[in-house]
N, C-alpha and C. Protein backbone atom coordinates (compact mmCIF):
# COMPACT_ATOMS: atom_id res chain seq x y z
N UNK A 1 0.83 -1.18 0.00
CA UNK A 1 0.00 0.00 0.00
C UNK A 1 0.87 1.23 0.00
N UNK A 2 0.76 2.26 -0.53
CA UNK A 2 1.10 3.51 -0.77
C UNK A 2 0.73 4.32 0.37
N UNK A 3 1.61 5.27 0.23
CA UNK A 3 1.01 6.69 1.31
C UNK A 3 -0.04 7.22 1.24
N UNK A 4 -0.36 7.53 0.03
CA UNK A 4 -1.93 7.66 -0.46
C UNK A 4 -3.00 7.19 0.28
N UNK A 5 -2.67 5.59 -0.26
CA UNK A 5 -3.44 4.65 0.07
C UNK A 5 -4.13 4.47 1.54
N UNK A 6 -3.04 4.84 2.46
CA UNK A 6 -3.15 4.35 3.62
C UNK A 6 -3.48 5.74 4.12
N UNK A 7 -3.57 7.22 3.75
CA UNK A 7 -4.43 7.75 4.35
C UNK A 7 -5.52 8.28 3.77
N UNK A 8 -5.54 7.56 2.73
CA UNK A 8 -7.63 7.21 2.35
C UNK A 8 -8.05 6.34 3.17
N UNK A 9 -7.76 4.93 3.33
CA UNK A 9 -8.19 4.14 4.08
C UNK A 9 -8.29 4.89 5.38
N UNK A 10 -7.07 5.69 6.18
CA UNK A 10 -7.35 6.14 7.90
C UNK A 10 -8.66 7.16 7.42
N UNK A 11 -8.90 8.12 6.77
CA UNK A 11 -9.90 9.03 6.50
C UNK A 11 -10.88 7.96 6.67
N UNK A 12 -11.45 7.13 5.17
CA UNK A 12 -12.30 6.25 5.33
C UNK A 12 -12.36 5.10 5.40
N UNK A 13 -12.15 4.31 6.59
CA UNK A 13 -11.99 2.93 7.21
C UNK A 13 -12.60 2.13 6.40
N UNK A 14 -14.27 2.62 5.90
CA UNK A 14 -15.61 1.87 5.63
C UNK A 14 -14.64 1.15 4.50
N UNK A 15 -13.89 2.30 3.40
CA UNK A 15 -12.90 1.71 2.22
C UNK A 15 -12.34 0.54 2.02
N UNK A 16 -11.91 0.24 3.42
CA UNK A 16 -10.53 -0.75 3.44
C UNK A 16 -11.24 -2.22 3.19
N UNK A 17 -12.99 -2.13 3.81
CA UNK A 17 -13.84 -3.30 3.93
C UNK A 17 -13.86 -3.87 2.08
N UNK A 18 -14.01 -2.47 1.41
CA UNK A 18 -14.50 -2.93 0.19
C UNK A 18 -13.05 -3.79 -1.10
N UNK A 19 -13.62 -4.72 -1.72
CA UNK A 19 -12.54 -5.17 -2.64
C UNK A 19 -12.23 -4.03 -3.78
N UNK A 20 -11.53 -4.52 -4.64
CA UNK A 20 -10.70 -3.31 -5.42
C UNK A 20 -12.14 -3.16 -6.68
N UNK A 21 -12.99 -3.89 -6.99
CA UNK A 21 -14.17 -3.70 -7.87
C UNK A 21 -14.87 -2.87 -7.53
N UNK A 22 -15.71 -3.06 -5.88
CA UNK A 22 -16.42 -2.34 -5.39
C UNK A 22 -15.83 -0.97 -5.12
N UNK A 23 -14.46 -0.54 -4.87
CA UNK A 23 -14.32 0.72 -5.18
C UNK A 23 -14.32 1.41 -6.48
N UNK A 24 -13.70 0.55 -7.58
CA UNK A 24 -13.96 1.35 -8.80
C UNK A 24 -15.56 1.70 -8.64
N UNK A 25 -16.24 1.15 -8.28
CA UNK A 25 -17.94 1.11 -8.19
C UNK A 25 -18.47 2.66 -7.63
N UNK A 26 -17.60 2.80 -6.47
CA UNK A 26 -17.40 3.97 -5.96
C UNK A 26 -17.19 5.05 -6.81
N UNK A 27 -16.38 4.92 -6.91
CA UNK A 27 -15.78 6.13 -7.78
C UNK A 27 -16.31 6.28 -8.75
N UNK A 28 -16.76 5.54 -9.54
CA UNK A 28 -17.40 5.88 -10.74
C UNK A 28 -19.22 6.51 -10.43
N UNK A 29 -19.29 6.03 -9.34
CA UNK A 29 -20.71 6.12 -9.16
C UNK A 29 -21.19 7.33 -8.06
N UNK A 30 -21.33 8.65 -8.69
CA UNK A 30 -21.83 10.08 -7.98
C UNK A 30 -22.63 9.27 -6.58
N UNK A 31 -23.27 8.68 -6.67
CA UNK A 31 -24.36 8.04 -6.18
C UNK A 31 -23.49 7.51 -4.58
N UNK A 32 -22.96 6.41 -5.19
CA UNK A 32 -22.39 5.64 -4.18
C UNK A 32 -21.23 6.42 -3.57
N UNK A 33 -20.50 7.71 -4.18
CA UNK A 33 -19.57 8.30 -3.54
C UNK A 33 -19.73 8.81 -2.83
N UNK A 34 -21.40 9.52 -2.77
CA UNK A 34 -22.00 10.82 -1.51
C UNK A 34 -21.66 9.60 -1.02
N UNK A 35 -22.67 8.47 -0.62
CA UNK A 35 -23.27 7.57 0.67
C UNK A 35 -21.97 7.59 1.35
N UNK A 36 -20.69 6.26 0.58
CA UNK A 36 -19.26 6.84 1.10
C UNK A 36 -19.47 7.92 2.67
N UNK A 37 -18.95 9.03 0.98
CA UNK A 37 -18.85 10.36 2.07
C UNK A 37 -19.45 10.62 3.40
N UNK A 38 -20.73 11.11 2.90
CA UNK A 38 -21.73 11.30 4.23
C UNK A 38 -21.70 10.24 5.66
N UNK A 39 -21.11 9.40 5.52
CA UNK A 39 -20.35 8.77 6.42
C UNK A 39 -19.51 8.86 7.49
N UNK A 40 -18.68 9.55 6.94
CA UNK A 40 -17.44 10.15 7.72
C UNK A 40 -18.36 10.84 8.36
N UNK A 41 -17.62 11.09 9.79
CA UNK A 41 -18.02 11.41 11.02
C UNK A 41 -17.90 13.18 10.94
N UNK A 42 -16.51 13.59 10.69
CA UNK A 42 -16.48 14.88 10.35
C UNK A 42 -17.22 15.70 9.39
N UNK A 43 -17.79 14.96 8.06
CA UNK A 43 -18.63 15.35 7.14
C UNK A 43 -20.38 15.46 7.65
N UNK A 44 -20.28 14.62 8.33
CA UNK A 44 -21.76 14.60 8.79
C UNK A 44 -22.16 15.38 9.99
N UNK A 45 -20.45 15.62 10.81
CA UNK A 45 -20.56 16.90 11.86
C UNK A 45 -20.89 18.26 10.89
N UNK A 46 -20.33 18.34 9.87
CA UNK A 46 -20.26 19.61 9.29
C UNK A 46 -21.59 19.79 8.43
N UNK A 47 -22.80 18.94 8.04
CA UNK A 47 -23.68 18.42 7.11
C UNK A 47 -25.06 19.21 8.48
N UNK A 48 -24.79 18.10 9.70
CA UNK A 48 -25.24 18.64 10.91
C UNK A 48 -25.28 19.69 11.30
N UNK A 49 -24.26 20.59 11.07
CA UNK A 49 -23.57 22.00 12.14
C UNK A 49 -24.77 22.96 10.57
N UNK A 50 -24.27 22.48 9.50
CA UNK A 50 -25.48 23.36 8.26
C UNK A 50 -26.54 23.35 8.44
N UNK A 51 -27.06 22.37 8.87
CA UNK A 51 -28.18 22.11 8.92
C UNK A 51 -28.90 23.02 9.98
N UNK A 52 -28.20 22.76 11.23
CA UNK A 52 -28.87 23.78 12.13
C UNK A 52 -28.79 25.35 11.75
N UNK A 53 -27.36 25.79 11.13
CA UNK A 53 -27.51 26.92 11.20
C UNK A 53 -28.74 27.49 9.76
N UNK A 54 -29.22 26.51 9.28
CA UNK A 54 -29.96 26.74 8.37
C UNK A 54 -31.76 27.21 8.91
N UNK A 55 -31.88 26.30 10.00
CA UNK A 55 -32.83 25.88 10.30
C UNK A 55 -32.90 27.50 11.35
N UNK A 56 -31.68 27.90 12.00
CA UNK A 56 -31.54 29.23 12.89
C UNK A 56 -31.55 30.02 11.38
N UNK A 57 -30.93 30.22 10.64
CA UNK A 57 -31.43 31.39 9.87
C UNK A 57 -32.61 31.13 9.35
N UNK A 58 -33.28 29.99 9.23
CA UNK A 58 -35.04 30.64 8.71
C UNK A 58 -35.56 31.00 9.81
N UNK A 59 -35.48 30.39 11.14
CA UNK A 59 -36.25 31.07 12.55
C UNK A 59 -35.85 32.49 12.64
N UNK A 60 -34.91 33.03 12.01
CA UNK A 60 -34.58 34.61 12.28
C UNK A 60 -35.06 35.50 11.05
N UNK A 61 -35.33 34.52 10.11
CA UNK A 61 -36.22 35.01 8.99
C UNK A 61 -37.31 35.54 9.18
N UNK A 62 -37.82 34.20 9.82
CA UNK A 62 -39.78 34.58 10.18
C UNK A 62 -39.50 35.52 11.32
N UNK A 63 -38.35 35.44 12.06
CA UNK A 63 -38.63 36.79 13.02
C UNK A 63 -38.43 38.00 12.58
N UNK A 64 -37.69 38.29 11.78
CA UNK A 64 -37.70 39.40 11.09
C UNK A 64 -38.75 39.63 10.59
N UNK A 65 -39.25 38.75 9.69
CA UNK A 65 -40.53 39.01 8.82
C UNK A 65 -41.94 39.35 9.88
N UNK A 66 -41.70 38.92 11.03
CA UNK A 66 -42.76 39.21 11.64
C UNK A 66 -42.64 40.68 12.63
N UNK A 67 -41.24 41.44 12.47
CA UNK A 67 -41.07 42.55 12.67
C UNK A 67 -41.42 43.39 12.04
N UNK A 68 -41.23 43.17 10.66
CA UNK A 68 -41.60 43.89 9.44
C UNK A 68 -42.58 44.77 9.50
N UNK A 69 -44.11 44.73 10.23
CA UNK A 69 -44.73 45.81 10.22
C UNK A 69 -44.66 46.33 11.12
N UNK A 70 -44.03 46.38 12.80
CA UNK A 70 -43.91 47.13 13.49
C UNK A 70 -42.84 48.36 13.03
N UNK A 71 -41.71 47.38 12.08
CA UNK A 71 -40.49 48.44 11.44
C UNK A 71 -40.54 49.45 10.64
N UNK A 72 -41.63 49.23 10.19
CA UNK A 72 -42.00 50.00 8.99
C UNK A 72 -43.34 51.17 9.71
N UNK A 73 -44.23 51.10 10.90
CA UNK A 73 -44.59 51.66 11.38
C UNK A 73 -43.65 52.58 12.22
N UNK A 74 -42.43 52.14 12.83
CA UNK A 74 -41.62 53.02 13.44
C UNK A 74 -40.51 54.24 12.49
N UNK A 75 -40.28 53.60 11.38
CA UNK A 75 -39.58 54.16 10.42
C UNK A 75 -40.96 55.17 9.89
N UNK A 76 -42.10 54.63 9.81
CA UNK A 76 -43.38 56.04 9.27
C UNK A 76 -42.98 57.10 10.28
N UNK A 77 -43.30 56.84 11.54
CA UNK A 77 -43.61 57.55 12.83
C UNK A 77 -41.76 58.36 13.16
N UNK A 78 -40.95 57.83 12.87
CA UNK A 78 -39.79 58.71 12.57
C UNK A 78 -39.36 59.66 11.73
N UNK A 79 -39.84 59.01 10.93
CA UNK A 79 -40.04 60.13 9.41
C UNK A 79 -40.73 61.07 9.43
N UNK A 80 -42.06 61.49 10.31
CA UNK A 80 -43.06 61.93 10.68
C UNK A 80 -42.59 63.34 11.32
N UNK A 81 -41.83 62.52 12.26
CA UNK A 81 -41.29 63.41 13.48
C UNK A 81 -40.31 63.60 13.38
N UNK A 82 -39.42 63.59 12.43
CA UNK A 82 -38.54 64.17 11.66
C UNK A 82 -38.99 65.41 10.70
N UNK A 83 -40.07 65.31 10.69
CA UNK A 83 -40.51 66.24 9.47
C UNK A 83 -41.26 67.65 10.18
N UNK A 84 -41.89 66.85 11.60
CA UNK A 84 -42.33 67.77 12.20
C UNK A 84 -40.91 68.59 12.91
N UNK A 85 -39.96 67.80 12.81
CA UNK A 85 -39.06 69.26 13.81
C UNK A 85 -38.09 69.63 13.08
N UNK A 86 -38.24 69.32 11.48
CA UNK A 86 -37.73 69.84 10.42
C UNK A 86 -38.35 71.22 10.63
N UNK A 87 -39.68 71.34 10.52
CA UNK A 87 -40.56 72.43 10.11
C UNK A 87 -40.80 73.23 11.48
N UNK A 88 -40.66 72.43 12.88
CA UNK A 88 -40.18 73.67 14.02
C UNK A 88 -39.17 74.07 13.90
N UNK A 89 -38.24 73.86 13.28
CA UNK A 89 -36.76 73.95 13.14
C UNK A 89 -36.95 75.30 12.55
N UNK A 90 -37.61 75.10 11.10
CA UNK A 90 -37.73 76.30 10.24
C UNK A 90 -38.25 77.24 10.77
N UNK A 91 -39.44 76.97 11.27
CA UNK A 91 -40.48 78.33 11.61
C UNK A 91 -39.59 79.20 12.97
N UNK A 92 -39.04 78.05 13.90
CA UNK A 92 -38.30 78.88 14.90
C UNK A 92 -36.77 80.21 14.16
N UNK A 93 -36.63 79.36 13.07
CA UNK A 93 -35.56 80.36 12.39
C UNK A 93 -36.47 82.09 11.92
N UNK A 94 -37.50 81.49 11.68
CA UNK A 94 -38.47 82.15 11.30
C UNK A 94 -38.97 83.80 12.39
N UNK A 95 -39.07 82.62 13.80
CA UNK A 95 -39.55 83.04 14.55
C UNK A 95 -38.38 84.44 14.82
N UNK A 96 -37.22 83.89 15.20
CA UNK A 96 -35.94 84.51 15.73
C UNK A 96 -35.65 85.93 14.71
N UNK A 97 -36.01 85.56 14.22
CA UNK A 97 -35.98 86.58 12.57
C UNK A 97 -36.60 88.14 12.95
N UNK A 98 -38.17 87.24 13.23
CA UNK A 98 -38.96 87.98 13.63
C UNK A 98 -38.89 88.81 15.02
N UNK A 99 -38.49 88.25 15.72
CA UNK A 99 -38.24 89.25 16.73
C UNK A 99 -36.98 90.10 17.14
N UNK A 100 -36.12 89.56 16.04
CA UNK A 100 -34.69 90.12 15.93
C UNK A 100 -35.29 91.53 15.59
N UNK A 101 -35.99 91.73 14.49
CA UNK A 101 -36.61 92.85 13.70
C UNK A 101 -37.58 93.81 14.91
N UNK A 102 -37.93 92.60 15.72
CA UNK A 102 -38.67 93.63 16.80
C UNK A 102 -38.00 94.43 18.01
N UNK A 103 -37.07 93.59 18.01
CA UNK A 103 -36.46 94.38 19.11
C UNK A 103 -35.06 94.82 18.51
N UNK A 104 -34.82 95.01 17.54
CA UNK A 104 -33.88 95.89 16.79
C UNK A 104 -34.57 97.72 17.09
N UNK A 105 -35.39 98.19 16.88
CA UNK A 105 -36.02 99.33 17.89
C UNK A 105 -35.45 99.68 19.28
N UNK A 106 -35.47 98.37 20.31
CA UNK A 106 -34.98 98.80 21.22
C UNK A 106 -33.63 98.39 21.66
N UNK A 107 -32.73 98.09 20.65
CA UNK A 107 -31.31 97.84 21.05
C UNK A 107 -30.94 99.33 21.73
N UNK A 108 -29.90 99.53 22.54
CA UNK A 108 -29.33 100.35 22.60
C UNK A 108 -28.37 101.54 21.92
N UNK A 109 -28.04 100.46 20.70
CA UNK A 109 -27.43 101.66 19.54
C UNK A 109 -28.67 102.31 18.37
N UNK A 110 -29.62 101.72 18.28
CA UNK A 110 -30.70 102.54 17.65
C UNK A 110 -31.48 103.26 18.78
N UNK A 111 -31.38 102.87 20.17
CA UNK A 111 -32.09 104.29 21.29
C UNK A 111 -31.17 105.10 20.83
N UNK A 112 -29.86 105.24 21.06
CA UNK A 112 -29.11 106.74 21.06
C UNK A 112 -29.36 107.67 19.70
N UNK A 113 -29.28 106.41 19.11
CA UNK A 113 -29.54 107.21 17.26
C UNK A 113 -31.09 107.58 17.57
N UNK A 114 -31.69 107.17 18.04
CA UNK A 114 -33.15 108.14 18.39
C UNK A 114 -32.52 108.70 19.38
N UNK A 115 -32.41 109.73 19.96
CA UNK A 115 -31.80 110.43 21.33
C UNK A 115 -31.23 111.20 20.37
N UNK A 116 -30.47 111.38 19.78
CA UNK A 116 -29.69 112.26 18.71
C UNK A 116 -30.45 112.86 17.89
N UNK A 117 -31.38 112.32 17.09
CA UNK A 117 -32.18 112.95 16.52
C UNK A 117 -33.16 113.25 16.85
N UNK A 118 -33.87 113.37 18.05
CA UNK A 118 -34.55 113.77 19.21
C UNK A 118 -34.31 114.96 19.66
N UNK A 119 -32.61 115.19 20.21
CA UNK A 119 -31.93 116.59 20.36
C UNK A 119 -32.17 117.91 19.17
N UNK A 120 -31.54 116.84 18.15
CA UNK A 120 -31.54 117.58 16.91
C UNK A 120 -32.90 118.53 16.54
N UNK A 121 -33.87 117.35 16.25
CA UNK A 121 -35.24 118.13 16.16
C UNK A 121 -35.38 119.01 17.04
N UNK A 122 -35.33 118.76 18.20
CA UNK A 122 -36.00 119.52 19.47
C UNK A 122 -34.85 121.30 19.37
N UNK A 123 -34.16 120.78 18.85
CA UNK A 123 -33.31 122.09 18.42
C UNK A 123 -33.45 122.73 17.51
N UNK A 124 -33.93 122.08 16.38
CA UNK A 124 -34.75 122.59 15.23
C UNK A 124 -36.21 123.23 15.98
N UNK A 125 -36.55 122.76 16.56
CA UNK A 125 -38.28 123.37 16.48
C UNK A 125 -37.70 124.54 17.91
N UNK A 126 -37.11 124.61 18.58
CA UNK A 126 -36.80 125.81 19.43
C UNK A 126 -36.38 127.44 18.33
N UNK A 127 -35.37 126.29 17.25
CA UNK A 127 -34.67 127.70 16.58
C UNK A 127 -35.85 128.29 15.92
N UNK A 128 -36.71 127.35 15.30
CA UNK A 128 -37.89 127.96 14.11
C UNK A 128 -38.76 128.69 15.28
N UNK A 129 -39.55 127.96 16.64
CA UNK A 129 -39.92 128.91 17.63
C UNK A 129 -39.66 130.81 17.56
N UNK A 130 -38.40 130.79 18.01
CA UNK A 130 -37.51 131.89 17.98
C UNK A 130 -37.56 132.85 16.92
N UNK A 131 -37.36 131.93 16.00
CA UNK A 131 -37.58 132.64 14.34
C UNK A 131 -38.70 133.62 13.78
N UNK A 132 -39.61 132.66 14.21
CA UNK A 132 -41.52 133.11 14.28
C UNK A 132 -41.60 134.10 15.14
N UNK A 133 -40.82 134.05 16.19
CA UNK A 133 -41.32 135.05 17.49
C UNK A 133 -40.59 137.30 16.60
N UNK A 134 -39.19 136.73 16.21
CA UNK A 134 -38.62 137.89 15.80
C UNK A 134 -39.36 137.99 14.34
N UNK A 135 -39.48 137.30 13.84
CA UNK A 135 -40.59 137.79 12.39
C UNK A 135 -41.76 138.04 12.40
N UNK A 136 -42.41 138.16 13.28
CA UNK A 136 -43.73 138.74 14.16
C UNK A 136 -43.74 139.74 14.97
N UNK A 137 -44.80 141.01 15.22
CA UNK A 137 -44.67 142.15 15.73
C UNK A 137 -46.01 141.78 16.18
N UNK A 138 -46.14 141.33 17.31
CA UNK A 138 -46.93 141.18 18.50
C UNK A 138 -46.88 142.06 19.76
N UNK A 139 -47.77 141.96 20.55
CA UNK A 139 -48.02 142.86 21.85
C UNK A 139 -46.79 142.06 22.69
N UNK A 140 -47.19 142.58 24.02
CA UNK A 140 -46.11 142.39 25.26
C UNK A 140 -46.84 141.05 25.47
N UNK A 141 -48.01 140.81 25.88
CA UNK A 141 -48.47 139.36 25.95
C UNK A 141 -47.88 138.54 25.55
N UNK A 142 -47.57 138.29 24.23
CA UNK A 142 -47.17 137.70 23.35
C UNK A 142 -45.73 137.22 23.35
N UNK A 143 -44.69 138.24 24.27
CA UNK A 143 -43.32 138.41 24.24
C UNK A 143 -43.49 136.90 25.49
N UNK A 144 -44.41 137.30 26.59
CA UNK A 144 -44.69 136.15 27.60
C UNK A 144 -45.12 135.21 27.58
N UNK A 145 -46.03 135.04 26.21
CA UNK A 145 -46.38 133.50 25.80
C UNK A 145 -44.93 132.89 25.17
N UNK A 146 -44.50 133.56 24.59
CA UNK A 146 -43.08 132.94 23.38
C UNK A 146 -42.30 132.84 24.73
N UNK A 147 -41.52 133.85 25.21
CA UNK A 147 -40.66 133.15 26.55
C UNK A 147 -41.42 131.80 27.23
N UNK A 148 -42.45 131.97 27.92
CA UNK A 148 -42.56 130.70 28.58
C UNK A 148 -42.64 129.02 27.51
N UNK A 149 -43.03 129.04 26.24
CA UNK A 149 -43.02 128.61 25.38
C UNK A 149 -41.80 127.97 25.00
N UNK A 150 -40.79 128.76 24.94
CA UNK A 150 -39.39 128.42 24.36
C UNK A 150 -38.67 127.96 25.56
N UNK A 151 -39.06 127.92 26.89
CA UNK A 151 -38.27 127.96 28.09
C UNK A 151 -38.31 126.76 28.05
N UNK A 152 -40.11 126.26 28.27
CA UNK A 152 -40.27 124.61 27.91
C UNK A 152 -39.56 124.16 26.69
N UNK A 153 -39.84 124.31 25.77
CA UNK A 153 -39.21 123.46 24.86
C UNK A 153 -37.99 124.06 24.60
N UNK A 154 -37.14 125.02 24.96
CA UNK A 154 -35.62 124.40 25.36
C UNK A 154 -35.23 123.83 26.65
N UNK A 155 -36.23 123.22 27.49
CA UNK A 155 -35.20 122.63 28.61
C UNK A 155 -35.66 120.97 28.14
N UNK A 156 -36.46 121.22 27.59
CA UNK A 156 -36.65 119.54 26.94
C UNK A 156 -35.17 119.27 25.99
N UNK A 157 -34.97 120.22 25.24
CA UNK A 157 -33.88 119.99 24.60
C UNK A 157 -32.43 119.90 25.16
N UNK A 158 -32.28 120.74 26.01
CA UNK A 158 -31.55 120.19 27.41
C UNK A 158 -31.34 119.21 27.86
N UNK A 159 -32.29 118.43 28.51
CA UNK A 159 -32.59 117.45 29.11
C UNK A 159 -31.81 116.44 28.36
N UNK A 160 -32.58 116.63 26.91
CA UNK A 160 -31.88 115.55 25.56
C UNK A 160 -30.77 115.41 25.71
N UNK A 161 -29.94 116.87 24.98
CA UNK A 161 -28.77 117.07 24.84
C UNK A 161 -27.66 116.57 26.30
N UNK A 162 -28.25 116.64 27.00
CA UNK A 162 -27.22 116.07 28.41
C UNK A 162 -27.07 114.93 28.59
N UNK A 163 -28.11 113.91 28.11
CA UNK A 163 -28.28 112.75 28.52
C UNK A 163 -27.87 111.80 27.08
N UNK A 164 -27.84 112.75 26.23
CA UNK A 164 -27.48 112.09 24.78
C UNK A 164 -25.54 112.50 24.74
N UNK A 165 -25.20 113.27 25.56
CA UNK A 165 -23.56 113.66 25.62
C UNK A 165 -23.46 112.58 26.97
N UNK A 166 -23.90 112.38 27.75
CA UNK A 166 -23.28 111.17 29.02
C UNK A 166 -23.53 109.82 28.27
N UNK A 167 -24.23 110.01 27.41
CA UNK A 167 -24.41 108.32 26.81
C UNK A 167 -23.45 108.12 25.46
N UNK A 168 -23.15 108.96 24.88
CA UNK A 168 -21.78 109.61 24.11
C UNK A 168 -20.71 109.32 25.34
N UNK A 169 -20.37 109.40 25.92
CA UNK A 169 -19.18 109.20 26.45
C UNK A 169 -19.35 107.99 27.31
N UNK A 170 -20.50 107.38 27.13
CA UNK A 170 -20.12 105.99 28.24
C UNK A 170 -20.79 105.67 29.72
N UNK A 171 -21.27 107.02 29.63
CA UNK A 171 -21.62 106.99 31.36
C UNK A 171 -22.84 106.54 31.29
N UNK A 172 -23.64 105.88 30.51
CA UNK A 172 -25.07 105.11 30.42
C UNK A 172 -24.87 104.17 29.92
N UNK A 173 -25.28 102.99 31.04
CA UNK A 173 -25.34 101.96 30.61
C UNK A 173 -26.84 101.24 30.37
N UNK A 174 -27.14 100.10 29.85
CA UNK A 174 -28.81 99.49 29.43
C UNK A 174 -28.18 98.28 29.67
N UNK A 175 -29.41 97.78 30.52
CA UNK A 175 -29.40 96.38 30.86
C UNK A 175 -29.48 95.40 28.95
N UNK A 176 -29.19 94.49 29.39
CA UNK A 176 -29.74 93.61 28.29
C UNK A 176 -30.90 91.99 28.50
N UNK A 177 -31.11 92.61 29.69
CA UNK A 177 -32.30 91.68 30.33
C UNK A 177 -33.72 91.64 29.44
């Protein structure tokens, strides 16, 4: 016997039973070579070990498959609510927009720029006051309505002008609460 020989025979013992006909029989015959095969102990461990894992992947099949409509209800209901805080997402950009614009009025650098032109006017309508009073030839009454007249509306302009030069230099501060 050959080296070959003798570890076909240790592989398959069943071999060694058969005469040299009945193996050509073998070999020639698809048929009779599985039976052979499927024999061996290791082939039929490994035939076995398929089998189960065959039998575990269809049980994880039907479990999947029987997930299938809860998955597809959770993937709706995500998508959903994805879409809804897509669109709070937006409208809040929306929102922020909107009140940026509203309270852009009361920032502190558009109060002073009103405060400035507050002064300004209020200095304009004192000088034109004044103007009217000397381009007019009215009684003495009249000299006492325009003084008390101009007294008020230059200490308003005052008032402005003082509080619009301390906020010019710093000395006013605004919460941002």
């Amino acid at each position: 016997m050959s080296a070959n020989t003798t570890a076909l025979l240790t592989d398959f013992p069943k071999l060694a039973e058969l005469q040299e006909n009945d193996l050509k029989d073998v070999l020639s015959d698809d048929r009779l070579t599985n039976a052979v095969l499927f024999t061996v102990p290791a082939v039929t461990a490994v035939m076995d070990e398929q089998e189960k894992l065959s039998r575990d992947n269809e049980e994880l099949a039907k479990k999947n498959l029987s997930l299938q409509n809860d998955l597809m209800a959770l993937r709706s209901s995500t998508a959903s609510a994805y879409a809804t805080a897509q669109h709070m997402k937006d409208r809040w950009a929306e929102l922020e927009a909107q009140q940026a614009a509203l309270y852009q009025r009361y920032r502190p650098s558009f109060l002073h720029m009103r405060l400035r032109h507050s002064v300004s006017d209020q200095d304009n309508k004192t000088e034109a006051l004044a103007a009217s009073f000397i381009g007019s030839s009215d009684s003495e009454q009249t000299v006492d309505a325009f003084v008390k007249a101009f007294r008020a509306e230059r200490k308003v302009y005052h008032k402005q002008a003082y509080w619009c030069e301390k906020w010019t230099k710093g000395e006013v501060a605004w919460r941002e609460d």
